[in-house]
PDB file of N, CA and C in Angstrom:
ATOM      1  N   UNK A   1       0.820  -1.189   0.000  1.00  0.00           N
ATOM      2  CA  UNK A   1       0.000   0.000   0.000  1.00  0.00           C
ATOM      3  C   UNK A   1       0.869   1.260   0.000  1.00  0.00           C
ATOM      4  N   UNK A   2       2.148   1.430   0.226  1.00  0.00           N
ATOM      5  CA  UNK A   2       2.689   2.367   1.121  1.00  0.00           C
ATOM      6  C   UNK A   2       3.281   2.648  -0.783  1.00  0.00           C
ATOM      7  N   UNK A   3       3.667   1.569  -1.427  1.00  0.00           N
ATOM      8  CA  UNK A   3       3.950   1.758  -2.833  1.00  0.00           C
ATOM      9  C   UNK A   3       3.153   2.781  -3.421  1.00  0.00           C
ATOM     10  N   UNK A   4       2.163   2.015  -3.055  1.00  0.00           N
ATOM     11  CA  UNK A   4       1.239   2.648  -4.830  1.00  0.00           C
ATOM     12  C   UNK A   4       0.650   4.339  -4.038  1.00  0.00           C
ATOM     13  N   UNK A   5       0.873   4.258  -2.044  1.00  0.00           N
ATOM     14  CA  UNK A   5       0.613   5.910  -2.401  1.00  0.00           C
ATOM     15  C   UNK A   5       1.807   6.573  -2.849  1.00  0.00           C
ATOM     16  N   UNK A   6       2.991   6.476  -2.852  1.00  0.00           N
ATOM     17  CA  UNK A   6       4.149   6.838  -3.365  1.00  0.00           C
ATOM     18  C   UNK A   6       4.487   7.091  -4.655  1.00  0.00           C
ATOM     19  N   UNK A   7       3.335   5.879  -5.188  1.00  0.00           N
ATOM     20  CA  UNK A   7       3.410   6.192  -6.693  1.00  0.00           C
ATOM     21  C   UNK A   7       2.184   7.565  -7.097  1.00  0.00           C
ATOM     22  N   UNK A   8       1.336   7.576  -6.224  1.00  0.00           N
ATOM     23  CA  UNK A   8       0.295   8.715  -5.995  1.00  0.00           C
ATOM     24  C   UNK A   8       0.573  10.121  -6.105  1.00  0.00           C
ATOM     25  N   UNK A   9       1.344  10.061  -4.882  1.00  0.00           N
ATOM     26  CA  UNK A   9       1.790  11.598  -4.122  1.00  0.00           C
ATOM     27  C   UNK A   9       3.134  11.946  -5.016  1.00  0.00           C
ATOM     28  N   UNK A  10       3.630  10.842  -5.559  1.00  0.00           N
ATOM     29  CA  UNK A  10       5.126  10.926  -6.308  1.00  0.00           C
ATOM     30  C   UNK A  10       6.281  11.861  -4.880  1.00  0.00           C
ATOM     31  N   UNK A  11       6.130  11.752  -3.965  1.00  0.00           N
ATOM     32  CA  UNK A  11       6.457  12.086  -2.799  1.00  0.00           C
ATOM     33  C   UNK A  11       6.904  10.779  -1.449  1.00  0.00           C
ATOM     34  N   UNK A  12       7.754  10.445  -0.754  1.00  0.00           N
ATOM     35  CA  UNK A  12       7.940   9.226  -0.133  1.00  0.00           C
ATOM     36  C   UNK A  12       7.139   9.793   1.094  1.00  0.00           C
ATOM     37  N   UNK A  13       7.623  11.063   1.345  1.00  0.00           N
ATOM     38  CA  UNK A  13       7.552  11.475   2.726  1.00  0.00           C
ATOM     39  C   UNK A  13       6.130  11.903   3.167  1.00  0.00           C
ATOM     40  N   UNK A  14       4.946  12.435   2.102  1.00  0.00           N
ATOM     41  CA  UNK A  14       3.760  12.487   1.777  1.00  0.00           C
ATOM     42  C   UNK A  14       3.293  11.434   2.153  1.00  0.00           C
ATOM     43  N   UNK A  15       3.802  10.265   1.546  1.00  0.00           N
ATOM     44  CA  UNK A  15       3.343   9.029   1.513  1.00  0.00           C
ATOM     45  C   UNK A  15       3.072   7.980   2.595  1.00  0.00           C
ATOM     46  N   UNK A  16       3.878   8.439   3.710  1.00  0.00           N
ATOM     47  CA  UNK A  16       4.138   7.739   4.497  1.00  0.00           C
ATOM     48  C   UNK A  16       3.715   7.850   5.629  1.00  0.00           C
ATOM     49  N   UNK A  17       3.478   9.905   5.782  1.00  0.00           N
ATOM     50  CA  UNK A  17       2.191  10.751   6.634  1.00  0.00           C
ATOM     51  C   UNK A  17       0.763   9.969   6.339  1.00  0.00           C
ATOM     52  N   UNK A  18       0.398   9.836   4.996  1.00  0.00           N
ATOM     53  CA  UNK A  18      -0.696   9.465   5.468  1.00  0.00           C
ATOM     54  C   UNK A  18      -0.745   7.973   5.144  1.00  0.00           C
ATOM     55  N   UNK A  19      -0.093   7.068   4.837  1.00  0.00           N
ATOM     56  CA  UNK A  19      -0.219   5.852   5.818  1.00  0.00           C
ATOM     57  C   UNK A  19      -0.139   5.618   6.845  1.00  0.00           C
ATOM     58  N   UNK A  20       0.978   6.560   8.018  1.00  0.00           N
ATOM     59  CA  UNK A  20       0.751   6.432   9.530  1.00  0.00           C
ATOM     60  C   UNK A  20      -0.659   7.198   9.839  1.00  0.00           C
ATOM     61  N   UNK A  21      -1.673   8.255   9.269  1.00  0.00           N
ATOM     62  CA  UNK A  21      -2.363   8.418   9.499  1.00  0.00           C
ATOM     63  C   UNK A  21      -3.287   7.214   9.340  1.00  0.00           C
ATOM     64  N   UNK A  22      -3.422   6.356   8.549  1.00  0.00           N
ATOM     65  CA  UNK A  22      -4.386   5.004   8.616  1.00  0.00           C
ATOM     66  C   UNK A  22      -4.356   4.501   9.515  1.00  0.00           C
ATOM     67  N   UNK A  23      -3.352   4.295  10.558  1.00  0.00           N
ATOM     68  CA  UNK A  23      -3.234   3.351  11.470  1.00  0.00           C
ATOM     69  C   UNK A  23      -4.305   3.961  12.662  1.00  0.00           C
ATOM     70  N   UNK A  24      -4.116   5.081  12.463  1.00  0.00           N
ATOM     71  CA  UNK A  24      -4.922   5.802  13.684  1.00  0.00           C
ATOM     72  C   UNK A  24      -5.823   6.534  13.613  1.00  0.00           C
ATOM     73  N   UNK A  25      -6.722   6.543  12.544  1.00  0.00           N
ATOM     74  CA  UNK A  25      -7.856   7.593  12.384  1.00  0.00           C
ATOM     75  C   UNK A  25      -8.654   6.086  12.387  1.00  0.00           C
ATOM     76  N   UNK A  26      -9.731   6.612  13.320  1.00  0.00           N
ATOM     77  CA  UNK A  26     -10.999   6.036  14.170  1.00  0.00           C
ATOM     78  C   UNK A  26     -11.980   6.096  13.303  1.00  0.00           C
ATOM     79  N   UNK A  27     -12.027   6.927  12.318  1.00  0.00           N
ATOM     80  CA  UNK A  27     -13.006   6.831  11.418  1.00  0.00           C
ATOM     81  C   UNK A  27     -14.379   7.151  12.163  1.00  0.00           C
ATOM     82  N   UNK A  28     -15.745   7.609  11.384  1.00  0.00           N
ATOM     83  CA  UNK A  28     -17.458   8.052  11.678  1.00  0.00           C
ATOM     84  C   UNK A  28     -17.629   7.825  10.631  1.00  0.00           C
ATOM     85  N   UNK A  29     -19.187   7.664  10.538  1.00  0.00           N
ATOM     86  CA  UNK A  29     -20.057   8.112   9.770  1.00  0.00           C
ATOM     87  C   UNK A  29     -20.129   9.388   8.880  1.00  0.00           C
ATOM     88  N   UNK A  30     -20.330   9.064   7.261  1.00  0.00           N
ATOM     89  CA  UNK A  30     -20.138   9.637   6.319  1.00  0.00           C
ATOM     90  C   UNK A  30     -21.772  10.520   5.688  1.00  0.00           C
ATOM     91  N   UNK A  31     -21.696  11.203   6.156  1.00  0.00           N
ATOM     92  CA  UNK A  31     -22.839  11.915   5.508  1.00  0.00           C
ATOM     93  C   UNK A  31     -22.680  11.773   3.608  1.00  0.00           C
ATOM     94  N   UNK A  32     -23.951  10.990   2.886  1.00  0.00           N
ATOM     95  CA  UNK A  32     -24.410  10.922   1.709  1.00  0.00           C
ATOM     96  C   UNK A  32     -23.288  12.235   0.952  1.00  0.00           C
ATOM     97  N   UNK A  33     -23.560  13.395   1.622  1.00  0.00           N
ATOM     98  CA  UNK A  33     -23.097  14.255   0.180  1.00  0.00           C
ATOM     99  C   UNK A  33     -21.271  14.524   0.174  1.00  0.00           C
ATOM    100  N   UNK A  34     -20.760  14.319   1.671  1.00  0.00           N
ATOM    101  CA  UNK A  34     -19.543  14.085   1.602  1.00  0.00           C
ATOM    102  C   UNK A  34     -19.094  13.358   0.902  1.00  0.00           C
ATOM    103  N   UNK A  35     -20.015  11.910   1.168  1.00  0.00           N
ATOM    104  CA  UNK A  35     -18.866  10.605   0.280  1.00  0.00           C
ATOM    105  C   UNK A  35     -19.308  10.873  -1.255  1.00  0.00           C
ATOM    106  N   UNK A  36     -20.133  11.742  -1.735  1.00  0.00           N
ATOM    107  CA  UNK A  36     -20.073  12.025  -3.309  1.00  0.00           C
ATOM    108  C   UNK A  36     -19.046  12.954  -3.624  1.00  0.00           C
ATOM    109  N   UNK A  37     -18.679  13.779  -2.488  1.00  0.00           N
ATOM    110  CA  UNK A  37     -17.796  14.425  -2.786  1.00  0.00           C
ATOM    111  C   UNK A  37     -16.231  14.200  -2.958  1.00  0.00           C
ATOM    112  N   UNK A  38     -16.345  13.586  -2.477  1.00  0.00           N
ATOM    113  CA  UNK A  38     -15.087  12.206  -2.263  1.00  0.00           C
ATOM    114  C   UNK A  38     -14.683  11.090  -3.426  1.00  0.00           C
ATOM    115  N   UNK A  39     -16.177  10.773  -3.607  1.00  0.00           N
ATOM    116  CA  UNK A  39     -15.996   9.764  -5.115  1.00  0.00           C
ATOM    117  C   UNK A  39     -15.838  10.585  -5.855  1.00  0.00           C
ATOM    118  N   UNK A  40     -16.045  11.844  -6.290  1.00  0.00           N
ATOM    119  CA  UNK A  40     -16.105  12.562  -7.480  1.00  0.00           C
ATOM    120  C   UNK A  40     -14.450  13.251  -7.817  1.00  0.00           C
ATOM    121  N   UNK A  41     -13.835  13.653  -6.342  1.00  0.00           N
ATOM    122  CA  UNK A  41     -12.297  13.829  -6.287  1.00  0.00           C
ATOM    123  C   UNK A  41     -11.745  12.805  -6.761  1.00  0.00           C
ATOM    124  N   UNK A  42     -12.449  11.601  -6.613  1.00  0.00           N
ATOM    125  CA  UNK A  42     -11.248  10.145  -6.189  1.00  0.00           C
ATOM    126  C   UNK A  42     -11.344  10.226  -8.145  1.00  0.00           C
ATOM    127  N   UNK A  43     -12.555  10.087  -8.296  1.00  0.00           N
ATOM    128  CA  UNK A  43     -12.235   9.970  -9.888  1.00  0.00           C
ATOM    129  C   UNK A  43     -11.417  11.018 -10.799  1.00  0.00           C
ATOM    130  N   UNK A  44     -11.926  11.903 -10.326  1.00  0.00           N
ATOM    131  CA  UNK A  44     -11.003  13.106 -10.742  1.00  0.00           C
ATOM    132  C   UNK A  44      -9.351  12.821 -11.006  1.00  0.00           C
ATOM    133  N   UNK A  45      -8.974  12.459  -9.664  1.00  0.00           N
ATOM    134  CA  UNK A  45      -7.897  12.204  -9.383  1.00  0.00           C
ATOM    135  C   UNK A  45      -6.998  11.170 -10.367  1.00  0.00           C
ATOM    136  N   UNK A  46      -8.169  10.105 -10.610  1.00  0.00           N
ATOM    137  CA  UNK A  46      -8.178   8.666 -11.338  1.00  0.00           C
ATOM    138  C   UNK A  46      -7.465   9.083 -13.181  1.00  0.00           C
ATOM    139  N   UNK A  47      -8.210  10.421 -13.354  1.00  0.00           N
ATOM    140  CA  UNK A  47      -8.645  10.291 -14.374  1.00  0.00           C
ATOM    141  C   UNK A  47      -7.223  11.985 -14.146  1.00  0.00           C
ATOM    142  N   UNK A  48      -6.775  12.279 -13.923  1.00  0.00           N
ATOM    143  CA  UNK A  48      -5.515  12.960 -14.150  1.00  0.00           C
ATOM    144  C   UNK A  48      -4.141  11.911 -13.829  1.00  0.00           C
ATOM    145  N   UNK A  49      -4.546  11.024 -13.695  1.00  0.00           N
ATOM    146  CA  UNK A  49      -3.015  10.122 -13.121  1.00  0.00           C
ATOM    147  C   UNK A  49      -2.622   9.189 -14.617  1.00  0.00           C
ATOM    148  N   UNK A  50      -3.868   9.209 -14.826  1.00  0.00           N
ATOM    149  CA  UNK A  50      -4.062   8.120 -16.523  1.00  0.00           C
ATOM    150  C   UNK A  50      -3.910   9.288 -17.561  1.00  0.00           C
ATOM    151  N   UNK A  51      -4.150  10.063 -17.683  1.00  0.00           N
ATOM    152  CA  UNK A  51      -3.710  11.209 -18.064  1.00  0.00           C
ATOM    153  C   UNK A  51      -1.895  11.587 -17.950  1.00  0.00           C
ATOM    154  N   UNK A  52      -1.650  11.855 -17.437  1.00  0.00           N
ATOM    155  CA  UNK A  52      -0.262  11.460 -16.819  1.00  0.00           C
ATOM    156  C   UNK A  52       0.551  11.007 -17.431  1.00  0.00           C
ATOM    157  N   UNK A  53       0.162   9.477 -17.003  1.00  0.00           N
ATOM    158  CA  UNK A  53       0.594   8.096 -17.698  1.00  0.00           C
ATOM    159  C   UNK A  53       0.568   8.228 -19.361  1.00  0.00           C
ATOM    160  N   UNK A  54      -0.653   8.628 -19.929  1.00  0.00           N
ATOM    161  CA  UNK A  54      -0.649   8.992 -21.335  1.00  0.00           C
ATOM    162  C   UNK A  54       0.606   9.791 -21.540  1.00  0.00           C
ATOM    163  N   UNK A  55       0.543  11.017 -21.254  1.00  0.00           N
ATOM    164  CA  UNK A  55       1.366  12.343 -21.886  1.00  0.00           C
ATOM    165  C   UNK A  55       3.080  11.481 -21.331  1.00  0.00           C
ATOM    166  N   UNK A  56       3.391  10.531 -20.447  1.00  0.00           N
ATOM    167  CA  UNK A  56       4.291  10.438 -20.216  1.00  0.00           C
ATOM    168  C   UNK A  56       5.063   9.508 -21.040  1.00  0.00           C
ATOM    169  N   UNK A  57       3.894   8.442 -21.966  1.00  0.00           N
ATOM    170  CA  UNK A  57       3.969   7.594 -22.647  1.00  0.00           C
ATOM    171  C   UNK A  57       4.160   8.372 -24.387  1.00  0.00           C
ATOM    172  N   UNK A  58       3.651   9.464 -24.215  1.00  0.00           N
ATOM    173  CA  UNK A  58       3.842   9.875 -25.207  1.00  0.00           C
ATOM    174  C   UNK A  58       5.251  11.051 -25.802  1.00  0.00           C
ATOM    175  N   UNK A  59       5.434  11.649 -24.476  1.00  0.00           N
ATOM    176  CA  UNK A  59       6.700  12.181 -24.549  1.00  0.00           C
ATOM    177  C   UNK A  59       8.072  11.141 -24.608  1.00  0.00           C
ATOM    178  N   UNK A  60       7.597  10.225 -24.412  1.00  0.00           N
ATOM    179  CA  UNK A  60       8.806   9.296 -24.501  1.00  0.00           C
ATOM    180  C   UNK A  60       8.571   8.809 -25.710  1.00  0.00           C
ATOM    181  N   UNK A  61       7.570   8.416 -26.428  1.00  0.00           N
ATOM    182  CA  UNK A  61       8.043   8.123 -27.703  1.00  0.00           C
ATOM    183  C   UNK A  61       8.473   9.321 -28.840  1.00  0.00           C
ATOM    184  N   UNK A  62       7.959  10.313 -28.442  1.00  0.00           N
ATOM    185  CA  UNK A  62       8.589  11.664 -29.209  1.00  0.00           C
ATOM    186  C   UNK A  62      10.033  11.551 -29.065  1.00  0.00           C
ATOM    187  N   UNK A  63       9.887  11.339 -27.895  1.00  0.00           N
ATOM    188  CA  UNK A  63      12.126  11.667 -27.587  1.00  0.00           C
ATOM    189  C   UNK A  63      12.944  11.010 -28.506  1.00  0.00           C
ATOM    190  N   UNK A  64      12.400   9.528 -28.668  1.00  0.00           N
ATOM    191  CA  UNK A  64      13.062   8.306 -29.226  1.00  0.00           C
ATOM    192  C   UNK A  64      13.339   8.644 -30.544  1.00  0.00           C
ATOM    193  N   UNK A  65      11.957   9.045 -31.172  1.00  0.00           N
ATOM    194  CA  UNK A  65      12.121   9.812 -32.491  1.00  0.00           C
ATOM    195  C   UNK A  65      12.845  10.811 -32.992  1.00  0.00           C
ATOM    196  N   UNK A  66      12.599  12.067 -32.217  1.00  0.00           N
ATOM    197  CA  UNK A  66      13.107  13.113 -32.184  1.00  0.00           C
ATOM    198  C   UNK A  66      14.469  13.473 -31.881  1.00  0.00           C
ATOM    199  N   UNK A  67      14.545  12.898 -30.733  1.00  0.00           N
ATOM    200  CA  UNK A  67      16.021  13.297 -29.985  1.00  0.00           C
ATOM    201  C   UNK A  67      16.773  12.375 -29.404  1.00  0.00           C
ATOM    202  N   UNK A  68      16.956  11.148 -30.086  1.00  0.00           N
ATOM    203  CA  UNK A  68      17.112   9.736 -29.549  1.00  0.00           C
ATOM    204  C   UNK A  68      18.894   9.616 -28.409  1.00  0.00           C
ATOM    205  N   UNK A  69      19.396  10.543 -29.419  1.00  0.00           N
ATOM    206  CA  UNK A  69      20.869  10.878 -28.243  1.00  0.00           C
ATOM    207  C   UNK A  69      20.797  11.322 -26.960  1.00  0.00           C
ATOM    208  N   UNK A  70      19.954  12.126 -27.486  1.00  0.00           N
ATOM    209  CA  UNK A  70      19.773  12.975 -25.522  1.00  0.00           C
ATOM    210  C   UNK A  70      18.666  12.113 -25.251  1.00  0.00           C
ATOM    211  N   UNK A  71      18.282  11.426 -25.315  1.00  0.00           N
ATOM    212  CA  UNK A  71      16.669  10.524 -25.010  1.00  0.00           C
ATOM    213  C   UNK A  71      18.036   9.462 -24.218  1.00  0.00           C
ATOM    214  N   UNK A  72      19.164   8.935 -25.240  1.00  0.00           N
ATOM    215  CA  UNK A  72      19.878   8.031 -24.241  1.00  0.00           C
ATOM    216  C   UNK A  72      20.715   8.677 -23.036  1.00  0.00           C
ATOM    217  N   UNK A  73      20.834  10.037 -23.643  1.00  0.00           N
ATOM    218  CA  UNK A  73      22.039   9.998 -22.234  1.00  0.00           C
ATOM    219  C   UNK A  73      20.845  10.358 -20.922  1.00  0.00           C
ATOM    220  N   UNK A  74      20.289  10.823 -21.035  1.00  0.00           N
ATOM    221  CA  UNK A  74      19.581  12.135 -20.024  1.00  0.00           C
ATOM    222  C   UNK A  74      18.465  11.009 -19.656  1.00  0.00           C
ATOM    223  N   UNK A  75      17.853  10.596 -20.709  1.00  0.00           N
ATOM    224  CA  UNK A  75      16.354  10.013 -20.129  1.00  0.00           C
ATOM    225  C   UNK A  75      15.254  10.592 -21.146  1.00  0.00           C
ATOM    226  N   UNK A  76      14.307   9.857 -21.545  1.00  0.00           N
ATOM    227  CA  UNK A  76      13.384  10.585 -21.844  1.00  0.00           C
ATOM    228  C   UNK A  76      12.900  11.808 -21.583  1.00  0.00           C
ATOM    229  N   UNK A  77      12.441  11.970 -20.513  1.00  0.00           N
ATOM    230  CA  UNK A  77      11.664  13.032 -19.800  1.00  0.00           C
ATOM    231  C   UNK A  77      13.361  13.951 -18.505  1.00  0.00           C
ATOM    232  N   UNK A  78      12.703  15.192 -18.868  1.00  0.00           N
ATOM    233  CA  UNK A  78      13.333  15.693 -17.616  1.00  0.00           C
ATOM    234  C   UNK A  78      12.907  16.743 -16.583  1.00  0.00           C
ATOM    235  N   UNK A  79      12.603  16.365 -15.491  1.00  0.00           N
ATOM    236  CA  UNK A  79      12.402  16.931 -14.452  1.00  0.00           C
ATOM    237  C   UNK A  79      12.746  18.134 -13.856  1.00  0.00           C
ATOM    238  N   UNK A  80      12.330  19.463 -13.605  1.00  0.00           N
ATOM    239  CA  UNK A  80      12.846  20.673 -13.591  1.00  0.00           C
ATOM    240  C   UNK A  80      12.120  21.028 -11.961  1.00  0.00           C
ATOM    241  N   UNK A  81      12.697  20.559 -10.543  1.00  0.00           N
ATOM    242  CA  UNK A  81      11.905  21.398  -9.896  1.00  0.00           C
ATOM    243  C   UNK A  81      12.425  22.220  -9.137  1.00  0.00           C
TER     244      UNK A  81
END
């Protein structure tokens, strides 16, 4: 579990806050319009990560084409933060 939020948050340390938060939130009762609000993020969420995955799948085959030298030394994609 602790993976795939890591693969989520793309963050370890994110990741790991709120898995120790699982261990200890007691959890209530969900009022109807919260948990729509919740499914509707979660998909949201779903549906920018596959998104993602697309544009990431696709910048890498541009590179290969395009710029296949610097695609080998550097990497496909590069990270600027």
């Amino acid at each position: 579990m602790l993976a795939q939020l890591e693969e989520i948050t793309i963050d370890a340390e994110i990741a790991k806050q709120i898995f120790d938060a699982t261990k200890t939130s007691m959890g209530s009762d969900l009022p109807e319009a919260d948990l729509s609000n919740i499914k509707y993020f979660c998909e949201k969420v779903t549906s920018l990560i596959k998104y993602r995955e697309e544009l990431l799948a696709y910048l890498k085959e541009k590179m290969k084409k395009l710029a296949p030298n610097v695609a080998a030394l550097v990497g496909e994609t590069v990270f600027l933060f």
